[in-house]
Protein backbone atom coordinates (compact mmCIF):
# COMPACT_ATOMS: atom_id res chain seq x y z
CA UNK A 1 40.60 105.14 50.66
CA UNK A 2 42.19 104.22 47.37
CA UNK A 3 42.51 100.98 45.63
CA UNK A 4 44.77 99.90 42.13
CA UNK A 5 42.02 99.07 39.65
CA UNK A 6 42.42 98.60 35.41
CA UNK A 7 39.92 100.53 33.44
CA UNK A 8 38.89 101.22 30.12
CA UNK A 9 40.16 104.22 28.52
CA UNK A 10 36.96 104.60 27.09
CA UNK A 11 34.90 104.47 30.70
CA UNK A 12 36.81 107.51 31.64
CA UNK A 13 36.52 111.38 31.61
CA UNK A 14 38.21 114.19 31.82
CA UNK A 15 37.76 117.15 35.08
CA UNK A 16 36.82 119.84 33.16
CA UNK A 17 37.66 121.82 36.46
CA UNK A 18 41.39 120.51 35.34
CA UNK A 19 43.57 123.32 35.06
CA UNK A 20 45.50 121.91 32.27
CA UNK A 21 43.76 122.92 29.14
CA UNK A 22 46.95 122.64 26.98
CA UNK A 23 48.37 119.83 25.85
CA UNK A 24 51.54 119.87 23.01
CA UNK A 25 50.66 117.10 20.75
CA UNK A 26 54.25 116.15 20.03
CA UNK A 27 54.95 115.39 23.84
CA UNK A 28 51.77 113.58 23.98
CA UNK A 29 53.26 111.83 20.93
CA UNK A 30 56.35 111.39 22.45
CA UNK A 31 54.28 109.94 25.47
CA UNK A 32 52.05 107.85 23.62
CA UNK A 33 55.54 106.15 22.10
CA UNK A 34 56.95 106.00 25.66
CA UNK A 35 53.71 103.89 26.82
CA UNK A 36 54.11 101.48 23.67
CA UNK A 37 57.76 100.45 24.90
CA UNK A 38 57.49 100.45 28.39
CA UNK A 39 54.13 100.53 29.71
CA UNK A 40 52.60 103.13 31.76
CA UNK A 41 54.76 103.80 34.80
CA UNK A 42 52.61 105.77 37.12
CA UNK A 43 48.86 105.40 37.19
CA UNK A 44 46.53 108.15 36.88
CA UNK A 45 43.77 109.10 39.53
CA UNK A 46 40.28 109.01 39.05
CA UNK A 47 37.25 108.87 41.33
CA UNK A 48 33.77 107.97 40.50
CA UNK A 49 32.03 109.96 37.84
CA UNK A 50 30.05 112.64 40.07
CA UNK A 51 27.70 113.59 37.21
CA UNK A 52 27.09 109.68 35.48
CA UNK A 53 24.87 110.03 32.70
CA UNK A 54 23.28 106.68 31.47
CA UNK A 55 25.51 104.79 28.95
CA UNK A 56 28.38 108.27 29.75
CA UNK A 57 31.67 107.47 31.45
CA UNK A 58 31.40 105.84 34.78
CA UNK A 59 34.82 107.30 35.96
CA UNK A 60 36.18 111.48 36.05
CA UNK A 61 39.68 112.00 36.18
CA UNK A 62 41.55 113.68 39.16
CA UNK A 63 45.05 113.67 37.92
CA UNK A 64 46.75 112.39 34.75
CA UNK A 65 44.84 113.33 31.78
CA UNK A 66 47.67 113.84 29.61
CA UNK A 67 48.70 110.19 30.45
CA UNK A 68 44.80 109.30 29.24
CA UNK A 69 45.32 111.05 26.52
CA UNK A 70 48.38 109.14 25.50
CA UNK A 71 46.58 105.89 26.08
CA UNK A 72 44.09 106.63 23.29
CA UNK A 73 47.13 108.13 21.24
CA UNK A 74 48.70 104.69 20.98
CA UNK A 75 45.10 103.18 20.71
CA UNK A 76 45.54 100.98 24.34
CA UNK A 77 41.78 100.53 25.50
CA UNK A 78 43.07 99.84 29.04
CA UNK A 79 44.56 101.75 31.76
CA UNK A 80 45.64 101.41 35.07
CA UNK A 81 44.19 103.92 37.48
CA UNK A 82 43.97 104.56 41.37
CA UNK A 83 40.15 104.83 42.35
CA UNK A 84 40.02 107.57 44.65
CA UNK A 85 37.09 107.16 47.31
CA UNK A 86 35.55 108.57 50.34
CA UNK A 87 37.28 111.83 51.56
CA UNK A 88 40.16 111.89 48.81
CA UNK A 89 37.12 112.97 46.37
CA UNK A 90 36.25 115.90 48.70
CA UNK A 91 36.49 118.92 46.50
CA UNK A 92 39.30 120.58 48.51
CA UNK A 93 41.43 117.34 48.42
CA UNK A 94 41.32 117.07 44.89
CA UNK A 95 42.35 120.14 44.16
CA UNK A 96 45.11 120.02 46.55
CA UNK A 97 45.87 116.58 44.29
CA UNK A 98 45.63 118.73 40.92
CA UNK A 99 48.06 121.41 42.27
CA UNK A 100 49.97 118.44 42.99
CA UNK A 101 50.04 117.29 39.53
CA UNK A 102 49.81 120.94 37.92
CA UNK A 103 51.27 123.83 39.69
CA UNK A 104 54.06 122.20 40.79
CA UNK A 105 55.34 121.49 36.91
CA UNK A 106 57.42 123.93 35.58
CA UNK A 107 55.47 123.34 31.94
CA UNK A 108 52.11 124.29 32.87
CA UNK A 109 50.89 126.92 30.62
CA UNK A 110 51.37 130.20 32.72
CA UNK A 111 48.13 131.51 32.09
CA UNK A 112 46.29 128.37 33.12
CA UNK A 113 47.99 128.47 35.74
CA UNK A 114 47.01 131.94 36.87
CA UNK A 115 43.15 131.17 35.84
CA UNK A 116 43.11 128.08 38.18
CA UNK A 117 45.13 130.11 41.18
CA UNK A 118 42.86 133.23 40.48
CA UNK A 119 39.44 130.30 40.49
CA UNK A 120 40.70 129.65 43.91
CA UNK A 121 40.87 132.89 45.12
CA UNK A 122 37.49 133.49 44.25
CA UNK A 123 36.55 129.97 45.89
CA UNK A 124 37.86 130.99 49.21
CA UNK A 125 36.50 134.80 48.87
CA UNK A 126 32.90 133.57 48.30
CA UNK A 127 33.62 131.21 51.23
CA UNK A 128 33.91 134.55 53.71
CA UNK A 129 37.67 133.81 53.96
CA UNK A 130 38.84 137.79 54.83
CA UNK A 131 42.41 136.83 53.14
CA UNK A 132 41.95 134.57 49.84
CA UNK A 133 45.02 135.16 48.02
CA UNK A 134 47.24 134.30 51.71
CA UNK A 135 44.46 131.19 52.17
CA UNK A 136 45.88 129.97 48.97
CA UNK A 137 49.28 130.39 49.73
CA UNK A 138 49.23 128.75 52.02
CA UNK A 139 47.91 125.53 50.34
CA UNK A 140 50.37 125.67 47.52
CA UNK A 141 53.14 125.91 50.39
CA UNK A 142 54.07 129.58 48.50
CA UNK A 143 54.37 132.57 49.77
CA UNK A 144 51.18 135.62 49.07
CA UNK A 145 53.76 137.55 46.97
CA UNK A 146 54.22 134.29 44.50
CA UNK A 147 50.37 134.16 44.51
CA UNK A 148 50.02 137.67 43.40
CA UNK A 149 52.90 137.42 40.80
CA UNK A 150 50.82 134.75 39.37
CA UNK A 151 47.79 136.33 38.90
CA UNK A 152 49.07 139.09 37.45
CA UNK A 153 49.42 137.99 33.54
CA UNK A 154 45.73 138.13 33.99
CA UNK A 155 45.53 142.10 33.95
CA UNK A 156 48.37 141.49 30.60
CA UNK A 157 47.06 142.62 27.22
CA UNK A 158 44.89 140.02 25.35
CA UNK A 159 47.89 139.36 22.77
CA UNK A 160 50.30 138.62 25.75
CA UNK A 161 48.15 136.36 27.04
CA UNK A 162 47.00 134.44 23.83
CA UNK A 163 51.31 133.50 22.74
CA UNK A 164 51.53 132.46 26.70
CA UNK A 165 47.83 129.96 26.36
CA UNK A 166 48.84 129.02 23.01
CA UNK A 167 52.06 127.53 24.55
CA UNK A 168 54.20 130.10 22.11
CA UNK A 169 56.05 131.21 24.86
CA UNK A 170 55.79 129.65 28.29
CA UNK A 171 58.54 131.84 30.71
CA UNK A 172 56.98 133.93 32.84
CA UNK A 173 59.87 136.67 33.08
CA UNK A 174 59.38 137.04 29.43
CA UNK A 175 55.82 138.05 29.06
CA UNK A 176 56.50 140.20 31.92
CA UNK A 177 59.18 141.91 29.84
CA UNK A 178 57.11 142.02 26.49
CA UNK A 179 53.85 143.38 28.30
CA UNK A 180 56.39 146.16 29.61
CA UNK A 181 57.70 147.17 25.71
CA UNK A 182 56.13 150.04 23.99
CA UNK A 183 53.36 149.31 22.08
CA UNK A 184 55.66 149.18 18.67
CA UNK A 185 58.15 146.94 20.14
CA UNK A 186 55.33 144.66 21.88
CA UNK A 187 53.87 144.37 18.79
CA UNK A 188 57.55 143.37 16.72
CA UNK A 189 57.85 141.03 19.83
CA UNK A 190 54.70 139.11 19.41
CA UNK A 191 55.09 139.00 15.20
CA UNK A 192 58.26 136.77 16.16
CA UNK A 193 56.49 134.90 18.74
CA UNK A 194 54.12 134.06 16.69
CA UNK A 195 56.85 132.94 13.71
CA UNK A 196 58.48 130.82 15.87
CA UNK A 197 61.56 133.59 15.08
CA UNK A 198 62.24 135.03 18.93
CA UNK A 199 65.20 135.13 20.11
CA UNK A 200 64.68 136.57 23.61
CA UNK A 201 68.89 137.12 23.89
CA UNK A 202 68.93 138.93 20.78
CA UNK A 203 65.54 140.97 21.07
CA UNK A 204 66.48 142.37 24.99
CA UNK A 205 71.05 142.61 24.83
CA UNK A 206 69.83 145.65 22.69
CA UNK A 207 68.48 148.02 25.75
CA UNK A 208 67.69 150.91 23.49
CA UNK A 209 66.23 148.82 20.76
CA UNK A 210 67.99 150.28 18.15
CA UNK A 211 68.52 153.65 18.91
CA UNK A 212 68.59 155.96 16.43
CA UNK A 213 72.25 157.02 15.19
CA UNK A 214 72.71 160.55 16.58
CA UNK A 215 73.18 163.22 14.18
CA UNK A 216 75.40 166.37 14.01
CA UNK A 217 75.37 168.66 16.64
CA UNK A 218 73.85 171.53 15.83
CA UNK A 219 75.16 175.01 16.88
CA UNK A 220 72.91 177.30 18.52
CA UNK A 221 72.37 180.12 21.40
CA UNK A 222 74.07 179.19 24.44
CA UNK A 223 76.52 176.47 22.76
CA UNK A 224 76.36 173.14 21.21
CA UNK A 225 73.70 170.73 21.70
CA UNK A 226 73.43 167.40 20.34
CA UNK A 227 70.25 164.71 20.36
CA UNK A 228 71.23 163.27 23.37
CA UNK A 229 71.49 166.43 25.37
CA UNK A 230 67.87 167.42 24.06
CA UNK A 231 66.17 164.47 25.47
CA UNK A 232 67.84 164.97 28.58
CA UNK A 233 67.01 168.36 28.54
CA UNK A 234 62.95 167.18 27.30
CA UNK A 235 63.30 164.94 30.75
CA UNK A 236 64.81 167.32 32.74
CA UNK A 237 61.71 169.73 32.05
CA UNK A 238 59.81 166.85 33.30
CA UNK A 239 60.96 167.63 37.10
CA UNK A 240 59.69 171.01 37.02
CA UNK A 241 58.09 171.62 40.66
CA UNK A 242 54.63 169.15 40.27
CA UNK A 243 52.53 168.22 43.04
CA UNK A 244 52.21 164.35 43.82
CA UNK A 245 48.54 164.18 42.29
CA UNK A 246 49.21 165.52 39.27
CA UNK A 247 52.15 162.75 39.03
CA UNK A 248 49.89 160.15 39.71
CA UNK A 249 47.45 161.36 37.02
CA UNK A 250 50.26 161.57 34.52
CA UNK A 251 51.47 158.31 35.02
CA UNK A 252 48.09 157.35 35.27
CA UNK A 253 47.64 158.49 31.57
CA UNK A 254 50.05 156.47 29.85
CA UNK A 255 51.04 152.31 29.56
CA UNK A 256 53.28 152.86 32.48
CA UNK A 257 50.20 152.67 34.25
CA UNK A 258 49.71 149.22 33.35
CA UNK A 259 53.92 148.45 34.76
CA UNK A 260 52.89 149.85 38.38
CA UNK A 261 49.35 147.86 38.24
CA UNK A 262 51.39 144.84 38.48
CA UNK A 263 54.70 145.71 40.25
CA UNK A 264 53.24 148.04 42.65
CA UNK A 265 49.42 147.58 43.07
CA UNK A 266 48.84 150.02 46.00
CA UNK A 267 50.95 152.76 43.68
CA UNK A 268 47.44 155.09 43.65
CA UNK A 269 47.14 155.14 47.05
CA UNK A 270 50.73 156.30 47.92
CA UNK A 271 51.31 159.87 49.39
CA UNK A 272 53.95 162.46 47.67
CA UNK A 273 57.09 161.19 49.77
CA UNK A 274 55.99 157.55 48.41
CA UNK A 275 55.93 158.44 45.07
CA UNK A 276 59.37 159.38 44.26
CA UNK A 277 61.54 156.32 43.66
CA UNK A 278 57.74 155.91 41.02
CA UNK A 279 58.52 159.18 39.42
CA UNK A 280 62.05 158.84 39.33
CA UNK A 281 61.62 155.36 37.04
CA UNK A 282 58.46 156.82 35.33
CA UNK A 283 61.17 159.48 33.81
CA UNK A 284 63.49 156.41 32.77
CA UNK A 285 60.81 155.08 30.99
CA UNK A 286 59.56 158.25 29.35
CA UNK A 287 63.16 158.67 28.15
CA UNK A 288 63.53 154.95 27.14
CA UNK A 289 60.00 155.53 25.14
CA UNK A 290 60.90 158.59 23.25
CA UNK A 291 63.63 156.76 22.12
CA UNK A 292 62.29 153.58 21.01
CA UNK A 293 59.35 155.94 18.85
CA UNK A 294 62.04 157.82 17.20
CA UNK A 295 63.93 154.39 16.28
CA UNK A 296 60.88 153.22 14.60
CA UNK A 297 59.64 156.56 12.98
């Protein structure tokens, strides 16, 4: 049951289950400027205040809080709302109204996004559900692998994750390509990020990140061999005869680690004929590596 009701900004509250946590104060500028012109054009949600204190807020917002926030912005003490009641404030219905709102906009902050996803998870797990992350799939109307993608910039590095909640840097194929840099170039990244100077074209066309010129070949036993053929000679030795444990211990050992702990999460569990596409793009990385330490001394 809902009904059209106008409230005072100042009776209201926000969810602090809300997965929004971020919100740009220039668009809520531009919002609050909207609102002055042409009034507010859809209402937010709100349900009674679960929790009323005496003299506190009698109303909690479900959905909209940026468009509350607006409202006080531009200094309008009312607001219209739609009072949610009876089983629209069951918990599960409004969160399916939040992802609604949230997940379904392409500028939520990716990392609140993966907290409030990953929140759900746990929700269903401690609920007995045998498959949380394909029960919440399913609610989102996504498929488990988009779930899983999600979560993952919560196993990132802290500084990944702070440019992504600080809304630095908001696409997702991004900070999955800047968690994957050596730590040198991660760090360069981030420096820009942080600037306000990244230029994601520039920073990735160069795919050896300024390689280091190569210098004369030198003459030695057995012919001439330049820097090029002496990394590929450094990889090569690489492939001597290994067993498949000792692979996974040496990728184990080293940031790549980190790559397969997102892309391929079962990657420790996989037996020697399942590890060699791994071991065959661990060695391209190893080779990309060298290279980007030698560019930056």
């Amino acid at each position: 049951m809902k009904k059209l009701v106008s409230l005072k900004v100042s009776d209201i509250e926000p969810d602090p289950e809300q997965p929004r946590k971020d919100f740009r104060e220039d668009v809520l500028k531009e919002l609050a400027e909207s609102i002055k012109e042409q009034g507010l054009k859809t209402p937010i949600s709100v349900r009674a205040h679960p929790n009323k204190r005496f003299g506190g807020p009698s109303y909690m917002i479900i959905a909209g809080e940026r468009r509350w926030r607006a409202h006080q912005l531009a200094e309008i003490q009312m607001i219209d709302a739609i009072l949610e009641e009876g089983s629209a404030v069951d918990p599960d219905a409004i969160f399916a109204h939040q992802l609604i709102e949230n997940i379904q906009r392409e500028d939520l902050n990716p990392v609140e996004k993966a907290e409030f996803v990953a929140q759900r998870i746990e929700y269903h797990r401690e609920k007995g559900i045998e498959r949380p992350n394909e029960a919440v799939a399913k609610e989102l109307g996504k498929s488990p692998s988009w779930v899983s993608k999600t979560i993952q910039i919560l196993k990132y590095s802290p500084e990944v994750r702070e440019v992504a909640l600080k809304g630095k840097l908001r696409d997702y194929s991004l900070l999955k390509k800047i968690e994957g840099l050596s730590p040198a170039k991660k760090h360069d990244a981030l420096e820009q990020i942080r600037a306000g100077d990244f230029n994601a074209k520039e920073f990735f066309k160069r795919k050896r990140y300024d390689r280091k010129p190569a210098g004369p070949k030198q003459e030695g036993k057995g012919g001439a061999e330049g820097s090029g053929a002496s990394k590929a000679k450094e990889v090569a030795d690489l492939r001597l005869p290994v067993a498949g444990e000792t692979w996974l211990k040496i990728m184990a050992s080293t940031d790549y680690a980190s790559l397969l702990d997102r892309d391929v999460p079962d990657w420790r569990e996989k037996g020697a004929d399942e590890i060699k596409p791994l071991i065959n793009k661990f060695l391209a990385w190893v080779a990309d590596t060298k290279e980007l330490q030698v560019a930056n001394g």
